[in-house]
N, C-alpha and C. Protein backbone atom coordinates (compact mmCIF):
# COMPACT_ATOMS: atom_id res chain seq x y z
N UNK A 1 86.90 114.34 110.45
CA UNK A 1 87.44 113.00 110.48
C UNK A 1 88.96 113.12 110.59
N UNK A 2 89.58 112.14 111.65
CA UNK A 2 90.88 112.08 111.23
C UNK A 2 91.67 111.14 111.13
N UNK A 3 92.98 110.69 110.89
CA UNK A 3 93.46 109.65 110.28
C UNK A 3 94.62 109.12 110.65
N UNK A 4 95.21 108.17 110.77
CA UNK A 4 96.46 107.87 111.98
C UNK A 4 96.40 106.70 112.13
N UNK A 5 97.43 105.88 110.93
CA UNK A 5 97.99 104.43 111.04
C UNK A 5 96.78 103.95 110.46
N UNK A 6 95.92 104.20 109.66
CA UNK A 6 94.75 103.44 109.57
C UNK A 6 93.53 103.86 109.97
N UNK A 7 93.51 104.24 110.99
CA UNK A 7 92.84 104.21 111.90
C UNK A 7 91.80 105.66 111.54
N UNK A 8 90.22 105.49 111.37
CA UNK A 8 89.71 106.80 111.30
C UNK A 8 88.76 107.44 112.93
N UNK A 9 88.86 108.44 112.81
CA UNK A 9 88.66 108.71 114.34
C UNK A 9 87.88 110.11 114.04
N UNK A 10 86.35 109.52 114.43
CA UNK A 10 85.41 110.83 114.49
C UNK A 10 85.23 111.56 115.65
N UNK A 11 85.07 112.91 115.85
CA UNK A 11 85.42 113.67 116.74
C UNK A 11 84.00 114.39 116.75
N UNK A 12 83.56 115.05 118.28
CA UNK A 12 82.00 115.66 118.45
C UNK A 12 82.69 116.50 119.49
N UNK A 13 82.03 117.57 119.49
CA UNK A 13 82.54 118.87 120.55
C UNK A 13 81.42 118.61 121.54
N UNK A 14 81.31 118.84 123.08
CA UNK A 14 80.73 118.80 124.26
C UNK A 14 80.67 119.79 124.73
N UNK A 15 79.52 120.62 124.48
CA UNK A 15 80.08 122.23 124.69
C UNK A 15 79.93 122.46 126.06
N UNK A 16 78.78 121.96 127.05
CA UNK A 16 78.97 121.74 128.28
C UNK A 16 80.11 121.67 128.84
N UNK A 17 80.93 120.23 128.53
CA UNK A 17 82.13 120.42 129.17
C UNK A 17 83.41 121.02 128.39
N UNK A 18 83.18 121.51 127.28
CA UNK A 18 84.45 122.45 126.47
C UNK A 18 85.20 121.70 126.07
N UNK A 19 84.64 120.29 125.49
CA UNK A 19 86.06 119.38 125.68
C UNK A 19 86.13 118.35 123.79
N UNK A 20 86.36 118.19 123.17
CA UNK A 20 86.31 117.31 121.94
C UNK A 20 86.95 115.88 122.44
N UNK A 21 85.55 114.99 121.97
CA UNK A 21 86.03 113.54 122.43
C UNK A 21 85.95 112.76 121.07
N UNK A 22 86.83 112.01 120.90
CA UNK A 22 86.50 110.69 119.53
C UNK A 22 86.82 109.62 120.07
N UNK A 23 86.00 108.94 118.99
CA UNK A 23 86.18 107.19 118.89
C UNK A 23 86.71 106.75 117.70
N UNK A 24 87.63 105.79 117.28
CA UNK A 24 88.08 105.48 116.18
C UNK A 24 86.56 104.40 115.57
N UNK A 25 86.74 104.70 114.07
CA UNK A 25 85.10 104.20 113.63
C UNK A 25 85.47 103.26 112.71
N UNK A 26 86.55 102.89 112.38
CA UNK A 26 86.53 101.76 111.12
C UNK A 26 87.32 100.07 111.93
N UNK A 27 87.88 100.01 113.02
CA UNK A 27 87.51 99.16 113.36
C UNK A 27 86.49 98.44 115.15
N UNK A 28 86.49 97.04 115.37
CA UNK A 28 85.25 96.66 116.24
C UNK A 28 86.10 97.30 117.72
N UNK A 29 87.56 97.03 117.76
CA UNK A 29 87.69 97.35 118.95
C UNK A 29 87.44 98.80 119.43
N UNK A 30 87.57 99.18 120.92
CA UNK A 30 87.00 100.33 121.09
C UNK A 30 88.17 101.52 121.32
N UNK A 31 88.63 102.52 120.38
CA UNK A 31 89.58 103.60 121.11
C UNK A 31 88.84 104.81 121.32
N UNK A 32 88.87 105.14 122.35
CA UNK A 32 88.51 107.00 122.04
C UNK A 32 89.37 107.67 122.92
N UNK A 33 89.14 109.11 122.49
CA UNK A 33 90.22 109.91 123.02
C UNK A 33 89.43 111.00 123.15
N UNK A 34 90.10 112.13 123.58
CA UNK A 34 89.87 113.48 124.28
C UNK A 34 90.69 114.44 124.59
N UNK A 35 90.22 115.68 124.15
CA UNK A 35 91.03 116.85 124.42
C UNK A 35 90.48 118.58 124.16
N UNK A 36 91.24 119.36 124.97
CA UNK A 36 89.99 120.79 124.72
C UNK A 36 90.85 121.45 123.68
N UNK A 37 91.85 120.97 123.14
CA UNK A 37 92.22 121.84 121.85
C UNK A 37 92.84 120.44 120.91
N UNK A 38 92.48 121.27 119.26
CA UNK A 38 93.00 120.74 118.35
C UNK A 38 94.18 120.13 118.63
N UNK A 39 95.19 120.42 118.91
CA UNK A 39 96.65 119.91 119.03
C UNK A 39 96.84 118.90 120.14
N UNK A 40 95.81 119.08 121.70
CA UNK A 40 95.59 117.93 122.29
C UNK A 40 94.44 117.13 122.02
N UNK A 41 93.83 117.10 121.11
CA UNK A 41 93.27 116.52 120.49
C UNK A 41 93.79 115.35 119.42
N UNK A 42 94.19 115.74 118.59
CA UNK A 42 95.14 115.36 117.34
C UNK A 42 96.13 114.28 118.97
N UNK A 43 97.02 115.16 119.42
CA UNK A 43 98.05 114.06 120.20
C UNK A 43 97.12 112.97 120.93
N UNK A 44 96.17 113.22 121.82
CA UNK A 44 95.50 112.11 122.11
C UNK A 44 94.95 110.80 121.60
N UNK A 45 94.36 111.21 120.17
CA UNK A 45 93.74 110.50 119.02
C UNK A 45 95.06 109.53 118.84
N UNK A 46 96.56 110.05 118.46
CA UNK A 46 97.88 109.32 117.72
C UNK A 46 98.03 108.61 119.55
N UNK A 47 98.27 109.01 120.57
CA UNK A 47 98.86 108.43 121.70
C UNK A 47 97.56 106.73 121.65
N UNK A 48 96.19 107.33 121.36
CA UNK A 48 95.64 105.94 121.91
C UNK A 48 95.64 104.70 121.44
N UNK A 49 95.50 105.23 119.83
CA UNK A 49 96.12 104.78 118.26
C UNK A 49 97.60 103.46 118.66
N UNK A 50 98.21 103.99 119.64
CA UNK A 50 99.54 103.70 119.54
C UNK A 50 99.66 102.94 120.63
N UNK A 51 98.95 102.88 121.87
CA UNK A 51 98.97 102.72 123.17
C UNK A 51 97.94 100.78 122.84
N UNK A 52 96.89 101.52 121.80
CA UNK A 52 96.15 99.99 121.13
C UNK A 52 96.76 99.17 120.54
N UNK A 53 98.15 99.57 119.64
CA UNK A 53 98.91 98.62 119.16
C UNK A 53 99.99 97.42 120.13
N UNK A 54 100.45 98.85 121.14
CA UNK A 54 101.10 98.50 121.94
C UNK A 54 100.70 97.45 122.83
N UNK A 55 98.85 97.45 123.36
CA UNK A 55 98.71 96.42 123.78
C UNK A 55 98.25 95.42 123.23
N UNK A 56 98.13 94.95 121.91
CA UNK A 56 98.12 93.79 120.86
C UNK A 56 99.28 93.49 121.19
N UNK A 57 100.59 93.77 121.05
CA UNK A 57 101.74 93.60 120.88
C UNK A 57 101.93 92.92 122.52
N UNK A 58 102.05 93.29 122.97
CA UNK A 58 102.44 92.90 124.70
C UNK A 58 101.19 91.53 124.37
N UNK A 59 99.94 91.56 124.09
CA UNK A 59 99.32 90.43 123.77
C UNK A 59 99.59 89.30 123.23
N UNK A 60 100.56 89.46 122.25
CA UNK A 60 101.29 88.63 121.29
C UNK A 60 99.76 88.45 120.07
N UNK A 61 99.19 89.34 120.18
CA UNK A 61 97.92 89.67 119.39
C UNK A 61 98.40 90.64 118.20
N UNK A 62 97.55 90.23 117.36
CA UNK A 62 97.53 90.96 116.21
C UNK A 62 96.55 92.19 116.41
N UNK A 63 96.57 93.40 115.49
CA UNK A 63 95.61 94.61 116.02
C UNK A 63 94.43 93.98 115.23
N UNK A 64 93.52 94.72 115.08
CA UNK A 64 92.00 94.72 114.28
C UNK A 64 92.75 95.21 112.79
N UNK A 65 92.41 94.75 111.77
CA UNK A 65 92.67 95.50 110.82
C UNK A 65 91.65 96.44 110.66
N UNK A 66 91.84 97.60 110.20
CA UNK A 66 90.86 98.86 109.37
C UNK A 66 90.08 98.22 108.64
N UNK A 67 88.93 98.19 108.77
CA UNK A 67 87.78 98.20 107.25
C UNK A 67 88.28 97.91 106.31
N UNK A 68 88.26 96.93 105.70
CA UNK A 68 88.83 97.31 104.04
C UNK A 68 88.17 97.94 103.19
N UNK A 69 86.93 98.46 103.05
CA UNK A 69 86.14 98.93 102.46
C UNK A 69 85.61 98.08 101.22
N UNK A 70 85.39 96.96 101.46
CA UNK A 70 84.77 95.55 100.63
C UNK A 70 83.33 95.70 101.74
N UNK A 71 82.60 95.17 100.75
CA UNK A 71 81.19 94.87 101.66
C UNK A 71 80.91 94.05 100.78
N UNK A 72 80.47 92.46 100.94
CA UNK A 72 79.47 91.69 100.64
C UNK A 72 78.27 91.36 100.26
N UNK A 73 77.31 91.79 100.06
CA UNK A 73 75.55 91.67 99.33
C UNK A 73 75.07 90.59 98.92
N UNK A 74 74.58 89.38 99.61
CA UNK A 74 73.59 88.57 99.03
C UNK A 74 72.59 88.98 98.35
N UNK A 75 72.13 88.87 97.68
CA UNK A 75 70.69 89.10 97.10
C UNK A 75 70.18 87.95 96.19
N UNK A 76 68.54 88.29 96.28
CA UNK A 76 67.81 86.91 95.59
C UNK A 76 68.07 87.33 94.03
N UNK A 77 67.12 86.85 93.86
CA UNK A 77 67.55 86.86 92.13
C UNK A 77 66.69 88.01 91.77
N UNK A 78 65.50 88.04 92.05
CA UNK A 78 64.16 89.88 91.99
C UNK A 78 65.49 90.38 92.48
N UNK A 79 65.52 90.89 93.80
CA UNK A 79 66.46 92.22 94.39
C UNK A 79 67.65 92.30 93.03
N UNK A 80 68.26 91.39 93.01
CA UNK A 80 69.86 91.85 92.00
C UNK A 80 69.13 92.78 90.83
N UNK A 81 68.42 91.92 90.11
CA UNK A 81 67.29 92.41 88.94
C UNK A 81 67.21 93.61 89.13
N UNK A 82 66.39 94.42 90.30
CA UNK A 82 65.60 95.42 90.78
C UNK A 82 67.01 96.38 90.50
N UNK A 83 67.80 96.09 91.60
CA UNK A 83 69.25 96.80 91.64
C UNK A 83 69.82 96.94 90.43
N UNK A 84 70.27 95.94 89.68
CA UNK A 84 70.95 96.29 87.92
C UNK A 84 69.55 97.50 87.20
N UNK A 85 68.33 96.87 87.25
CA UNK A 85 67.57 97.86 86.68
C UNK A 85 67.32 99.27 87.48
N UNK A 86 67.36 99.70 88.52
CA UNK A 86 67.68 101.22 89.07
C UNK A 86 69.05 101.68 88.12
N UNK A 87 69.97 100.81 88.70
CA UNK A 87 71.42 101.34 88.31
C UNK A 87 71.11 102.08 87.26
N UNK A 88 70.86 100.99 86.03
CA UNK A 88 70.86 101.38 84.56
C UNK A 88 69.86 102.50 84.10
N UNK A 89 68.93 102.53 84.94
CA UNK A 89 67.67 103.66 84.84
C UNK A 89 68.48 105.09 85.27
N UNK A 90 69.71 104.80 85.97
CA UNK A 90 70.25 106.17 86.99
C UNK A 90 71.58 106.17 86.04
N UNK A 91 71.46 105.64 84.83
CA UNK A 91 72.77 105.92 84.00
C UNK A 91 74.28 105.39 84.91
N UNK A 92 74.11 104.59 85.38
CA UNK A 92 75.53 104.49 86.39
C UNK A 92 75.67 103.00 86.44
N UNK A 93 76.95 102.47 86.75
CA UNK A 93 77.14 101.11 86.82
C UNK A 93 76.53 100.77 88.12
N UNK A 94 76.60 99.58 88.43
CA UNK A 94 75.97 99.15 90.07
C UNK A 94 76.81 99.24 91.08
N UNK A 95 77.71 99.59 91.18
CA UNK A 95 78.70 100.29 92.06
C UNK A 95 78.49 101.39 92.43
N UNK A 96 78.91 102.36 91.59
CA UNK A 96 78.65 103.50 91.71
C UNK A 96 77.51 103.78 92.48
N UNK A 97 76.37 103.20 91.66
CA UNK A 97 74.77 103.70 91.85
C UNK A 97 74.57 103.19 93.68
N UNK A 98 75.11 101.77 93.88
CA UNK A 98 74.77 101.48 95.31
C UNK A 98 75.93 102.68 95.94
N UNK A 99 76.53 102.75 96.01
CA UNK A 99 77.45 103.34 96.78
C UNK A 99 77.09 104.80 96.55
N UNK A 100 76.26 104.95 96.12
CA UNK A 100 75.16 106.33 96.22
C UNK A 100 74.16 106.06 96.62
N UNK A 101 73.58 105.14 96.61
CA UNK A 101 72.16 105.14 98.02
C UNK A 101 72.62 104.67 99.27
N UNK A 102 74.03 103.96 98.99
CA UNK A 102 74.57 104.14 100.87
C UNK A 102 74.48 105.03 101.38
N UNK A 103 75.29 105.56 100.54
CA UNK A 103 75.92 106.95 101.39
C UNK A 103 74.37 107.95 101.45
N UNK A 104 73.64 108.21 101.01
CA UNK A 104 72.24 109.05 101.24
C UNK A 104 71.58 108.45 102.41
N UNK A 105 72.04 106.95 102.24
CA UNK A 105 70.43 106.44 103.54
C UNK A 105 71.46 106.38 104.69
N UNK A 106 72.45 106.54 104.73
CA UNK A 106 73.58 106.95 105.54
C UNK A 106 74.27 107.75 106.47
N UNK A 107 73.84 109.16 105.56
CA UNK A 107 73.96 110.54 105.79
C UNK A 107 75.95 110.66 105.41
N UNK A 108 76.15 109.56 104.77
CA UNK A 108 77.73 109.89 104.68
C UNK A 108 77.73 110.61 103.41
């Protein structure tokens, strides 16, 4: 993972073409970048990063903000129940405890 103004940017190697490509993952708009070494890699990731602001800006647009890492949960009144009683069964507050079956059913 890497990191730049906000911005997180996951990276996958293409071994076919020898080449490392990313997409920035925390917000909707779309950046990705590319490069066959770390260092043009890394510069590509910061140039597109920068090139996206740049065209908000010439837009008279604001960028996407980053994720804030808030998430929302409706639930009925059983589900909350169900959820406080796991939590408390798993010794953990309900934070914690959800933000441990995210991340498992997740793979994060």
């Amino acid at each position: 993972m890497m990191e730049y103004k906000g911005c997180l940017g996951r990276v996958e190697f293409d071994a076919a073409a020898n080449l490392f490509h990313g997409e920035v993952i925390n917000i909707r708009d779309v950046i990705t970048f590319q490069g066959r070494s770390v260092e043009e890699l890394r510069q590509a990731f910061e140039d597109s990063v920068e090139d996206y602001l740049a065209f908000c800006a010439e837009r008279g647009e604001a960028p996407e903000p980053p994720f804030s890492g808030r998430f929302t949960l409706q639930l009925s009144p059983e589900e909350h129940r169900r959820v406080l009683l796991a939590a408390e069964k798993a010794g953990k507050d309900v934070q914690t405890w959800v933000t441990e079956v995210l991340e498992q059913a997740t793979g994060g």
